[in-house]
N, C-alpha and C. Protein backbone atom coordinates (compact mmCIF):
# COMPACT_ATOMS: atom_id res chain seq x y z
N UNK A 1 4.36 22.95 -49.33
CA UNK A 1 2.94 23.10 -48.99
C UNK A 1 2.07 22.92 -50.23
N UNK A 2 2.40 23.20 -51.51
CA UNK A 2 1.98 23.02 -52.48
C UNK A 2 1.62 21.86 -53.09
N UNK A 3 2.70 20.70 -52.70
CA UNK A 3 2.02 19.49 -52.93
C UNK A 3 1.03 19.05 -51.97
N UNK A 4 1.38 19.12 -51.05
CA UNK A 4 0.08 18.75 -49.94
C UNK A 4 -1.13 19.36 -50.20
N UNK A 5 -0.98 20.46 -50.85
CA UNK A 5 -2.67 21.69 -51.08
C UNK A 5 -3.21 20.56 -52.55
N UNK A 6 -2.45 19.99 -53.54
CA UNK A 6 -2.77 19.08 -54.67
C UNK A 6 -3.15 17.67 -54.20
N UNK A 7 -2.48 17.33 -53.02
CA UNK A 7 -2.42 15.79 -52.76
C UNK A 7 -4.26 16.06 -52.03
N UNK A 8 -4.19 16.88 -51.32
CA UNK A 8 -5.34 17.06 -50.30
C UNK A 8 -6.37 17.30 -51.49
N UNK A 9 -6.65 18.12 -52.53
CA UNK A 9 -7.33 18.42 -53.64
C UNK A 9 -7.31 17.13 -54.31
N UNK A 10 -6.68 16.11 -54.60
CA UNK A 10 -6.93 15.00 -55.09
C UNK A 10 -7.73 14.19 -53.98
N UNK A 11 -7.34 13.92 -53.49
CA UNK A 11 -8.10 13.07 -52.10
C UNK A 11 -9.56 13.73 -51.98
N UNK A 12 -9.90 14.94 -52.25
CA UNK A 12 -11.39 15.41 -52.05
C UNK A 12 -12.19 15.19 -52.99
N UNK A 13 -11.29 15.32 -54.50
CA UNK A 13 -12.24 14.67 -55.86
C UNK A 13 -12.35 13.21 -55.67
N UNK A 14 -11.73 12.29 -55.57
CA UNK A 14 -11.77 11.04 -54.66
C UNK A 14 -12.82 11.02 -54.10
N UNK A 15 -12.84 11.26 -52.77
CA UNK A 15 -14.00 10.95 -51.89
C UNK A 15 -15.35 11.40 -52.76
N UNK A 16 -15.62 12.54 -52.83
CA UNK A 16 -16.82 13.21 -53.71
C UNK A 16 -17.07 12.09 -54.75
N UNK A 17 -16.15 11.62 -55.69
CA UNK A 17 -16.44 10.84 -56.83
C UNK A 17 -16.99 9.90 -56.00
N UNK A 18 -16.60 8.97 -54.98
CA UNK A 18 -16.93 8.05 -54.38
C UNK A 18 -17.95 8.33 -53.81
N UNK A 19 -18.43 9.05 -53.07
CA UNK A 19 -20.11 9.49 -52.37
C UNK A 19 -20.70 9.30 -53.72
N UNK A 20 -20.44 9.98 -54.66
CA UNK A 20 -21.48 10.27 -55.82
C UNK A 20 -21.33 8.71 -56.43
N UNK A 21 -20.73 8.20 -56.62
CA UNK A 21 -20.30 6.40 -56.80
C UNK A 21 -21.05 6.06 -56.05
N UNK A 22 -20.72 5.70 -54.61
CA UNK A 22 -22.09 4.80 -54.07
C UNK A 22 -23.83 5.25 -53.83
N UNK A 23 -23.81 6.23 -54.16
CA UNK A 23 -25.51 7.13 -54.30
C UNK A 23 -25.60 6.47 -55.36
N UNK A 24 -25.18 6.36 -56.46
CA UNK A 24 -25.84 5.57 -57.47
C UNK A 24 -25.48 4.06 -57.50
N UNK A 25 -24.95 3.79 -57.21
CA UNK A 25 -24.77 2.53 -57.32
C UNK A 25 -25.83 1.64 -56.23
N UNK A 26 -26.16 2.53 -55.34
CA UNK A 26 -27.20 1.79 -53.99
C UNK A 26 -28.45 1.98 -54.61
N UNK A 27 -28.39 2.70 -55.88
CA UNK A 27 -29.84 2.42 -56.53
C UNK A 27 -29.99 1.11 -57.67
N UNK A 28 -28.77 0.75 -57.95
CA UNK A 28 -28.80 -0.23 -58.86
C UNK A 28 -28.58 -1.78 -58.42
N UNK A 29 -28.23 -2.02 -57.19
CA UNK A 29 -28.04 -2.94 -56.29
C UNK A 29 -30.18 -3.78 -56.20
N UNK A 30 -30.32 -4.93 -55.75
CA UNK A 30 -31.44 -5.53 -55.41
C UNK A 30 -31.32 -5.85 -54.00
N UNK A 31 -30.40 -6.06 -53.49
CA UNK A 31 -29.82 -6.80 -51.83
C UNK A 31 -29.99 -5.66 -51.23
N UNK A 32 -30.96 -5.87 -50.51
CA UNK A 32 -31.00 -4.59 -49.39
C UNK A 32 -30.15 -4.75 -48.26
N UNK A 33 -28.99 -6.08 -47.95
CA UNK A 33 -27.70 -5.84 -47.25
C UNK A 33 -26.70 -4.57 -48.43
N UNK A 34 -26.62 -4.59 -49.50
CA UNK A 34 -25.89 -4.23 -50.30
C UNK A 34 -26.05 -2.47 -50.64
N UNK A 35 -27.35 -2.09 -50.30
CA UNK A 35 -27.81 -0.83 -50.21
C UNK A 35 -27.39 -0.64 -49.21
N UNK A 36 -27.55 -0.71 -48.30
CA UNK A 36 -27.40 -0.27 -46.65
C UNK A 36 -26.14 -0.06 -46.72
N UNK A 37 -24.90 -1.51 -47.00
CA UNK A 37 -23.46 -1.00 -47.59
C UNK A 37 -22.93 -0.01 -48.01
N UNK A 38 -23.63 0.25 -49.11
CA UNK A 38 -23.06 1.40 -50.05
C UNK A 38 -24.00 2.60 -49.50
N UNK A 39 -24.98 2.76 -48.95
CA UNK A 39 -25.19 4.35 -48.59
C UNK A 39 -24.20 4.37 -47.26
N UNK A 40 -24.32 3.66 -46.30
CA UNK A 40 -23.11 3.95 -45.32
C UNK A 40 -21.78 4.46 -45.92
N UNK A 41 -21.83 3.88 -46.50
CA UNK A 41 -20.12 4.39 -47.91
C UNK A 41 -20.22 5.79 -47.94
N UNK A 42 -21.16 5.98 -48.33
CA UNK A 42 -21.75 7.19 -48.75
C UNK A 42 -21.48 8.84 -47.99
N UNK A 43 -22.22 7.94 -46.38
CA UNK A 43 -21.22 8.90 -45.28
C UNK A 43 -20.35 9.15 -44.92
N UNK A 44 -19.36 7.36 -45.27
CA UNK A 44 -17.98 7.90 -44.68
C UNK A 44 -17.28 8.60 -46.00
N UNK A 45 -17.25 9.12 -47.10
CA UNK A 45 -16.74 9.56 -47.58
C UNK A 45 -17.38 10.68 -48.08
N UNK A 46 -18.32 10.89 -48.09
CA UNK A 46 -18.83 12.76 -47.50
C UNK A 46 -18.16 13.60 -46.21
N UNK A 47 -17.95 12.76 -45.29
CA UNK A 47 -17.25 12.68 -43.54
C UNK A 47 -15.57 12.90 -44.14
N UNK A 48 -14.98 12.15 -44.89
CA UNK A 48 -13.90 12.84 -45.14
C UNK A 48 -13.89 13.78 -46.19
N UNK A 49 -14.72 13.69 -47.08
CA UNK A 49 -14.69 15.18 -48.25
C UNK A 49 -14.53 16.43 -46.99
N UNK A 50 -15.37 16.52 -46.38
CA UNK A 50 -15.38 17.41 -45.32
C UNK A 50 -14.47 17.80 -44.53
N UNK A 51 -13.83 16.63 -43.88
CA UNK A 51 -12.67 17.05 -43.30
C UNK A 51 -11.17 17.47 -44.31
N UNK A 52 -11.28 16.56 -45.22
CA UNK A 52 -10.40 17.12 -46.19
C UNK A 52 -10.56 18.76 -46.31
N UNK A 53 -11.81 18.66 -47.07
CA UNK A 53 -11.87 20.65 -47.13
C UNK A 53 -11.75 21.55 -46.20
N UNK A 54 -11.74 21.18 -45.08
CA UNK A 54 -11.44 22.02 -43.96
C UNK A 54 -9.99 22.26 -43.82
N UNK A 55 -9.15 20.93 -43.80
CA UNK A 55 -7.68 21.06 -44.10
C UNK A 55 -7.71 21.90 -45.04
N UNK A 56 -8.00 21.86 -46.16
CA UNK A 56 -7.49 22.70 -47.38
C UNK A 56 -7.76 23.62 -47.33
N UNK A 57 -8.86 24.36 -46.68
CA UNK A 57 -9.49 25.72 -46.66
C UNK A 57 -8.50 26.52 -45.19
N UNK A 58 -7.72 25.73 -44.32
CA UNK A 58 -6.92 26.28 -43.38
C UNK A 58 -5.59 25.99 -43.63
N UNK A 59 -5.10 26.65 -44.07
CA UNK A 59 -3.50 26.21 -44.73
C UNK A 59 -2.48 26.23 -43.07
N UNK A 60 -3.04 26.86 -42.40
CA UNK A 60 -2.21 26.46 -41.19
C UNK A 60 -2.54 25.23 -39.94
N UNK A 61 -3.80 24.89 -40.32
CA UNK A 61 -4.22 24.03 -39.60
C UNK A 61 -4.68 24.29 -38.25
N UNK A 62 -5.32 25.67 -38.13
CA UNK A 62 -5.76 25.91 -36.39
C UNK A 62 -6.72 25.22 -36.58
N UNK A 63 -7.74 24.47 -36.96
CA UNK A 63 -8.53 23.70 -36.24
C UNK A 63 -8.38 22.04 -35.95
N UNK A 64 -7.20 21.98 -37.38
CA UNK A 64 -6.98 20.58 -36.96
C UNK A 64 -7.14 19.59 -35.97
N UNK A 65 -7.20 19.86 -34.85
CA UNK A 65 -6.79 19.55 -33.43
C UNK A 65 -8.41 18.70 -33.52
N UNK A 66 -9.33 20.06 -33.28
CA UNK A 66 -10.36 19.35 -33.25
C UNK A 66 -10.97 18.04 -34.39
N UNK A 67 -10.84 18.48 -35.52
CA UNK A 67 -11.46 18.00 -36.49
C UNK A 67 -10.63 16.44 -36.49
N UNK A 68 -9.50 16.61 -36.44
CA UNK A 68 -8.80 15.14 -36.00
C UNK A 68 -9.16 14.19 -35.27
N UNK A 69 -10.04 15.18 -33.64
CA UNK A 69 -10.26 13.87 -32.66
C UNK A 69 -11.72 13.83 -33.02
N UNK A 70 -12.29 14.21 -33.58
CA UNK A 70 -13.84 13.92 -34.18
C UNK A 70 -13.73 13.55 -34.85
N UNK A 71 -12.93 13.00 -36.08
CA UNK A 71 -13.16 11.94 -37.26
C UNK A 71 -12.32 10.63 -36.26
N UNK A 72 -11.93 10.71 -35.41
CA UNK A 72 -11.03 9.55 -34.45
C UNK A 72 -11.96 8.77 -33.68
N UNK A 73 -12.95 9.83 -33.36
CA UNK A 73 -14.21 9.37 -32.31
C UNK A 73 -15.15 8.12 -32.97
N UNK A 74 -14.92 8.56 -34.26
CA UNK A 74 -16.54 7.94 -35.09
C UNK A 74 -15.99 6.58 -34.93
N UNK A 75 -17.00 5.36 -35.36
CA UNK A 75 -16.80 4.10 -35.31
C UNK A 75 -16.19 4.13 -37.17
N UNK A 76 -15.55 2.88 -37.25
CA UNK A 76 -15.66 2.66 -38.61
C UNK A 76 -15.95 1.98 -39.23
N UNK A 77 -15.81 2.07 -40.74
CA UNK A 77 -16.87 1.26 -41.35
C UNK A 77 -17.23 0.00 -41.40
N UNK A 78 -16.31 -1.16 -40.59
CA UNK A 78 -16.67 -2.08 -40.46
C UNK A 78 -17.60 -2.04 -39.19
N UNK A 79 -17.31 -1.59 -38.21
CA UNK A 79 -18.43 -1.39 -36.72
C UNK A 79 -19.76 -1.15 -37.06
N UNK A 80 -19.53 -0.20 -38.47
CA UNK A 80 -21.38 0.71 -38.57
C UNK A 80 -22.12 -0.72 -39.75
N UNK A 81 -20.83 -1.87 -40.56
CA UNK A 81 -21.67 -2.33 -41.25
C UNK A 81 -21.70 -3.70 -40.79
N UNK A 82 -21.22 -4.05 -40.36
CA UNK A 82 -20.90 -5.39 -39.66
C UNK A 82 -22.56 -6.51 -39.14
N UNK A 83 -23.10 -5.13 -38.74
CA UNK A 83 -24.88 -6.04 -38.52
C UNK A 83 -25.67 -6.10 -39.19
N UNK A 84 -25.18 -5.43 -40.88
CA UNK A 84 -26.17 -5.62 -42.06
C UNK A 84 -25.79 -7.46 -42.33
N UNK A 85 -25.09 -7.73 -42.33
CA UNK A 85 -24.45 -9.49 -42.87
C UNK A 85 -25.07 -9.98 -41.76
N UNK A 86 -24.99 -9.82 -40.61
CA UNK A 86 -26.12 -10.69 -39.28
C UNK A 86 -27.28 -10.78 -39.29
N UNK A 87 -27.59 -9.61 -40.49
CA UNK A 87 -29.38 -9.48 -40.70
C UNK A 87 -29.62 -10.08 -41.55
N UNK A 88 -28.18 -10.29 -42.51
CA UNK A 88 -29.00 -10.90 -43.85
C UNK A 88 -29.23 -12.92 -43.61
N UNK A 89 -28.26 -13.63 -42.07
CA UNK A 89 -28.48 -14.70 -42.11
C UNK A 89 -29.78 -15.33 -42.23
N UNK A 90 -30.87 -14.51 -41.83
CA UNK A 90 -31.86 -15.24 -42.23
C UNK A 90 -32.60 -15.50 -43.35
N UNK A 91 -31.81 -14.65 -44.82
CA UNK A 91 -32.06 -15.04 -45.96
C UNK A 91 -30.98 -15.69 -46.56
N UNK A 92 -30.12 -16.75 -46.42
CA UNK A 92 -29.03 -17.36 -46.68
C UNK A 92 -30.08 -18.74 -47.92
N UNK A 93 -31.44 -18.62 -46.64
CA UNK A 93 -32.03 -19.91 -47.23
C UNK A 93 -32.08 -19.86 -48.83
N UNK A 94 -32.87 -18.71 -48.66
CA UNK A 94 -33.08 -18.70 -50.53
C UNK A 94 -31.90 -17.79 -50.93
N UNK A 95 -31.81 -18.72 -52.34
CA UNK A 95 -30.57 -17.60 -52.86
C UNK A 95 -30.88 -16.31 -53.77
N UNK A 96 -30.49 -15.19 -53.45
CA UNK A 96 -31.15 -13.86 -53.81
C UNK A 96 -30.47 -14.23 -55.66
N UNK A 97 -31.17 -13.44 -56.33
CA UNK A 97 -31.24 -13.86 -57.81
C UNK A 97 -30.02 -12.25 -58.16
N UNK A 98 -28.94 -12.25 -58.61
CA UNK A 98 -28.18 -10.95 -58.88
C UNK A 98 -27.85 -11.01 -60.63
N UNK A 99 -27.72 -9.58 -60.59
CA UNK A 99 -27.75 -9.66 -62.31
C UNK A 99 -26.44 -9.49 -62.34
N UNK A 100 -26.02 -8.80 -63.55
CA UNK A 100 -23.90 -8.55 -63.69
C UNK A 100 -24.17 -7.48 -63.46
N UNK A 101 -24.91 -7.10 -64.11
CA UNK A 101 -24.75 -5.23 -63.61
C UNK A 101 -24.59 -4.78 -62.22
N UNK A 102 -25.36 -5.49 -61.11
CA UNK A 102 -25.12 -5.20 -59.94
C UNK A 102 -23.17 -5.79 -59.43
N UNK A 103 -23.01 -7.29 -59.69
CA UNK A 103 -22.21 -7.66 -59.78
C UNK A 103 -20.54 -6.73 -60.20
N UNK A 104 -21.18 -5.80 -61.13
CA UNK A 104 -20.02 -5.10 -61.83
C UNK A 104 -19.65 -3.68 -61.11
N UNK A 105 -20.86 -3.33 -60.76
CA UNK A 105 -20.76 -2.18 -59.93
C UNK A 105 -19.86 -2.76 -58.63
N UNK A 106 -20.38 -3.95 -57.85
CA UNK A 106 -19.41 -4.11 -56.72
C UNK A 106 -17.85 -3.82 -57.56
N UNK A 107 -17.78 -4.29 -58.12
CA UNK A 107 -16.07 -4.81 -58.84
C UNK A 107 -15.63 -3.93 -58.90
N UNK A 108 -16.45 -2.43 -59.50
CA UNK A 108 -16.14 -0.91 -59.72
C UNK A 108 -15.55 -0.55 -58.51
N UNK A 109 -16.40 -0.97 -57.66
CA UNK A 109 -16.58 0.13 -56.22
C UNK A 109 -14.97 -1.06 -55.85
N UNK A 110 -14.81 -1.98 -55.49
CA UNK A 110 -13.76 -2.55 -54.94
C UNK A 110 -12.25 -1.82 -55.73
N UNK A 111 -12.13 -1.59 -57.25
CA UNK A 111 -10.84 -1.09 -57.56
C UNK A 111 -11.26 0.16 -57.32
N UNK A 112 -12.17 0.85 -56.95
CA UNK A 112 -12.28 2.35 -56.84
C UNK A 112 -11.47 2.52 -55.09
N UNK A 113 -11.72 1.01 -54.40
CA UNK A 113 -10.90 1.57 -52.76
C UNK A 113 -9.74 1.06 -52.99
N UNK A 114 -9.22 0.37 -53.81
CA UNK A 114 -7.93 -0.05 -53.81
C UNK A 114 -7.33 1.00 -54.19
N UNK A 115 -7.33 1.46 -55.36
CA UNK A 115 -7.00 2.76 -56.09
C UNK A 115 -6.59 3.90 -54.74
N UNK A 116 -8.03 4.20 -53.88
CA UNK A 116 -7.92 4.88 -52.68
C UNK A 116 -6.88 4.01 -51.48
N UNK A 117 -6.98 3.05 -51.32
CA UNK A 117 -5.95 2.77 -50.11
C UNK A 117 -4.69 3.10 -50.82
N UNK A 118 -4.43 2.83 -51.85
CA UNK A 118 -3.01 2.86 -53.12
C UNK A 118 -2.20 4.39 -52.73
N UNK A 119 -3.43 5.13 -53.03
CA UNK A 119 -3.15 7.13 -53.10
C UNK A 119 -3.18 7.09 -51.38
N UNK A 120 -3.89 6.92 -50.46
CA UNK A 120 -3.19 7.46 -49.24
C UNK A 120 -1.92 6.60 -48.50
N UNK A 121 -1.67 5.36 -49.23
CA UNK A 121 -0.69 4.86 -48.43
C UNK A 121 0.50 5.73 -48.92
N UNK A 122 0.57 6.26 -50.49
CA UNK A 122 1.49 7.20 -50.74
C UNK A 122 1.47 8.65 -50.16
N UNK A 123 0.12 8.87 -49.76
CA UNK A 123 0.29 10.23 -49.01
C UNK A 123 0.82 10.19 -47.35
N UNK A 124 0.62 9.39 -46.95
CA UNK A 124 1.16 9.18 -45.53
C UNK A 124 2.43 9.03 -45.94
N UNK A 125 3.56 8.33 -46.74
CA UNK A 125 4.37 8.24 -47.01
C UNK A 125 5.45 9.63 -46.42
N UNK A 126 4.61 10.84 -47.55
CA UNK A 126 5.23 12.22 -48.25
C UNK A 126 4.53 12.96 -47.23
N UNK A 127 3.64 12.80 -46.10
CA UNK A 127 3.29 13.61 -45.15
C UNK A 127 4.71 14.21 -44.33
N UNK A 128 4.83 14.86 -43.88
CA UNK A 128 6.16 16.16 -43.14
C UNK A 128 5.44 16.12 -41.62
N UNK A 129 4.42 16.02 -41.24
CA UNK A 129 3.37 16.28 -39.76
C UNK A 129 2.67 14.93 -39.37
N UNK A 130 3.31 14.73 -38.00
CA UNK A 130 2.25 13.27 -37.39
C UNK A 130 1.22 13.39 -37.51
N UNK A 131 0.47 14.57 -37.69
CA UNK A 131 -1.20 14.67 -37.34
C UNK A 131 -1.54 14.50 -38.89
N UNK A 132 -0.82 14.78 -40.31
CA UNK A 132 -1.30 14.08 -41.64
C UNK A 132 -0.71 12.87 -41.51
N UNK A 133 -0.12 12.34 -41.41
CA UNK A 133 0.35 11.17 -41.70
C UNK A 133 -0.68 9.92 -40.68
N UNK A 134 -0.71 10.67 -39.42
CA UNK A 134 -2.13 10.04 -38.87
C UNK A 134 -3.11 9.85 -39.45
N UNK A 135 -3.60 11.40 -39.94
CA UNK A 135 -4.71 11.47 -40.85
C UNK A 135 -4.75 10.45 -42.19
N UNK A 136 -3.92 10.38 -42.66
CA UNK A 136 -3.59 9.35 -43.62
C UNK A 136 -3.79 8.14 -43.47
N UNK A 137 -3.27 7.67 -42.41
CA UNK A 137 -3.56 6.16 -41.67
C UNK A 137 -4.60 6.08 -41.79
N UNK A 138 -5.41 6.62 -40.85
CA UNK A 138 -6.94 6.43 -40.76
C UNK A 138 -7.80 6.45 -42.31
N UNK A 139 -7.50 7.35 -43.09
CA UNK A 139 -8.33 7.27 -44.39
C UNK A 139 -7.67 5.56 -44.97
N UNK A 140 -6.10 5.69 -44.38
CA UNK A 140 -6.20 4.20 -45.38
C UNK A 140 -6.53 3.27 -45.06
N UNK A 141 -6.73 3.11 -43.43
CA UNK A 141 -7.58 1.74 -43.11
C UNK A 141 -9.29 2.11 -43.25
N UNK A 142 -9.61 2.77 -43.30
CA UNK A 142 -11.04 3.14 -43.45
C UNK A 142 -11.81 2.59 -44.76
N UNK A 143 -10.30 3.29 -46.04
CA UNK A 143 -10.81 3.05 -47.20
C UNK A 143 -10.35 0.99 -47.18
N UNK A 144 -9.53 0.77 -46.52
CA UNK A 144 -9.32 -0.72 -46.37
C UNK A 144 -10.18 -1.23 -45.98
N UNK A 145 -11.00 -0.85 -45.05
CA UNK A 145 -12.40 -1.38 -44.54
C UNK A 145 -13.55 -1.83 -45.72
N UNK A 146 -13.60 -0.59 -46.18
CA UNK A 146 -14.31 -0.34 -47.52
C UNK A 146 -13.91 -1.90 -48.41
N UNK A 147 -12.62 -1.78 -49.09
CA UNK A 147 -12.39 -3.26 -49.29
C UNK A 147 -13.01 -3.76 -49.44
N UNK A 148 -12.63 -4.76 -47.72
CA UNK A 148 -12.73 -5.64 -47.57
C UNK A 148 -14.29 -6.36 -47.45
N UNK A 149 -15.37 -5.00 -46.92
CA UNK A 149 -16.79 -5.30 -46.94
C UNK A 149 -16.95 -5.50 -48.49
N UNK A 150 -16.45 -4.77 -48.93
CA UNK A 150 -16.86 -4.74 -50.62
C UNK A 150 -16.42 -6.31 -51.27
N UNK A 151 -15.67 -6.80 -51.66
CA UNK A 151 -15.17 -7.95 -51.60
C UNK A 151 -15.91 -9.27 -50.75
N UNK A 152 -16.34 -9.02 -49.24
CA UNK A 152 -16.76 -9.47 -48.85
C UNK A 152 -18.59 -9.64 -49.66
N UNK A 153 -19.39 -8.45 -49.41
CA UNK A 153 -20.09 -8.35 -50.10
C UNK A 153 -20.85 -9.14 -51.32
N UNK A 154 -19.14 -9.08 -52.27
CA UNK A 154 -19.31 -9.85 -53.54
C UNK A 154 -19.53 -10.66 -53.39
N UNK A 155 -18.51 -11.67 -52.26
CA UNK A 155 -18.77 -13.07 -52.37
C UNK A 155 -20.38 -13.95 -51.78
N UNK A 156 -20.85 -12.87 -51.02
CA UNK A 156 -21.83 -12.92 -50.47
C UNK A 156 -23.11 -13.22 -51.92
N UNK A 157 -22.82 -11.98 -52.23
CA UNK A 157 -24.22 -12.34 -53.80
C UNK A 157 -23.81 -13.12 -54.67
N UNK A 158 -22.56 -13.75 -55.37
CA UNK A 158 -22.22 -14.49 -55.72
C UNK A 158 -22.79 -15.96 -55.88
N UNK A 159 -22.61 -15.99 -54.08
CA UNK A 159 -23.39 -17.28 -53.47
C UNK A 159 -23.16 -17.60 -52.23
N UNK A 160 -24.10 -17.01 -51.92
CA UNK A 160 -24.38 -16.66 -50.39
C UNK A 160 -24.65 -17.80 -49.66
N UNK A 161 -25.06 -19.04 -50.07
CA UNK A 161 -25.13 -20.23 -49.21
C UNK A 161 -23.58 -20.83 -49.04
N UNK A 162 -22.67 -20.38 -50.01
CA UNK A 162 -20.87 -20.32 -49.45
C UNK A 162 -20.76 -19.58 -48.47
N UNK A 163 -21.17 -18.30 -49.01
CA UNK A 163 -20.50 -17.21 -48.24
C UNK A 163 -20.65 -17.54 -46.49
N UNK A 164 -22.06 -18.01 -45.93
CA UNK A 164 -22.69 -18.29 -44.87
C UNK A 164 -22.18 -18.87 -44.74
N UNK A 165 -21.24 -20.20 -45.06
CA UNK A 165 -20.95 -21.15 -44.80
C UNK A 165 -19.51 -21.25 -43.76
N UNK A 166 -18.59 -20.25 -45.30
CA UNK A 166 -17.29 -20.02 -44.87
C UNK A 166 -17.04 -19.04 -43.90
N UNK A 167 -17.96 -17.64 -43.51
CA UNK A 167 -18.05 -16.80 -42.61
C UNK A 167 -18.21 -17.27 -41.46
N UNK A 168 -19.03 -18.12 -41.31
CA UNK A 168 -19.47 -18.36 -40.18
C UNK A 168 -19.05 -19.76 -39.66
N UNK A 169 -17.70 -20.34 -40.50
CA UNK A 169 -16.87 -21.34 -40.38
C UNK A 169 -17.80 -22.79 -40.03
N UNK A 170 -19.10 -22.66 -40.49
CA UNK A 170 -19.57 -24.29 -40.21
C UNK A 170 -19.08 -25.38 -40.78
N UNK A 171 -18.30 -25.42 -41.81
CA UNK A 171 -17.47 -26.67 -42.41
C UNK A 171 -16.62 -27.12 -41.36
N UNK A 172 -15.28 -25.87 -40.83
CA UNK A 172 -14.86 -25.82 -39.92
C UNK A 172 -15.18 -26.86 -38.99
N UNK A 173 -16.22 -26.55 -38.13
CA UNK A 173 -16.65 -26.56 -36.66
C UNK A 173 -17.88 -28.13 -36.87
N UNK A 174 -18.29 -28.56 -38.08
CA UNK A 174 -18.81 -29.53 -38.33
C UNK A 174 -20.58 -29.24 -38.04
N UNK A 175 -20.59 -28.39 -38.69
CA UNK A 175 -21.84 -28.04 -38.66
C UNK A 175 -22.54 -26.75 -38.85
């Protein structure tokens, strides 16, 4: 039980670092697709700080039950961000001007979820209970979500008249 009370205590400095990571970082961003990104970030990993501490604060897990099918319920982070990139097609025309600094922060935030998918694919691993090892799943595709918007993201400010291009497969499809 002791490693799980450390593994779960790591996973909460994690998330916290990461809320407090994308709060600032959505101030240093110019792309208001890229803000919207990272404060959504923001919730889902306040949403698990929370549920984490509840695990940790109940060493037997009587509420688990609930708190499980309410973080199960929520959409995830690709569902809640998925219509910021549909909003941004109508600025594809001009290309938004990005500095490195914004640039670098994405890069931050992308090894900061790898790092996180990395640590829960090992905690689901060493989980003993379907309902952590569930729990685990879900943080690691969640934080995989994270990713992949993030990454995605990049390539987007990079150069977004690609990005539009290849997303939305018009080379592809001939047009």
């Amino acid at each position: 039980m002791e490693s799980l009370k450390q593994a779960i205590q790591m996973a909460m400095k994690m998330e916290k670092d990461g809320a407090d990571f994308y709060q600032e970082a959505a101030t240093k961003v110019a792309s208001e697709s890229a803000k919207k990104m990272l404060l959504s970030f923001v919730k889902d990993e306040k949403k698990h700080f929370n549920l984490l501490k509840k695990i940790f604060e109940e060493t037997k897990l009587p509420n688990f039950n609930r708190d499980f099918e309410e973080m199960f319920s929520l959409k995830l982070p690709a569902d809640k961000v998925k219509t910021i990139f549909s909003k941004a097609k109508g600025e594809v025309q001009k290309h938004i001007p990005i500095s490195s600094d914004e640039l670098d922060v994405l890069r931050k935030a992308i090894e900061m979820e790898k790092k996180s998918v990395d640590f829960y694919q090992k905690q689901k691993g060493k989980a003993a209970e379907d309902k952590l090892r569930a729990l685990f799943e879900r943080l690691v595709e969640e934080e995989r979500q994270h990713y992949q918007l993030l990454t995605n993201t990049l390539s987007y400010l990079e150069d977004s008249r690609d990005w539009y291009l290849w997303e939305e497969k018009a080379l592809l499809n001939g047009g």
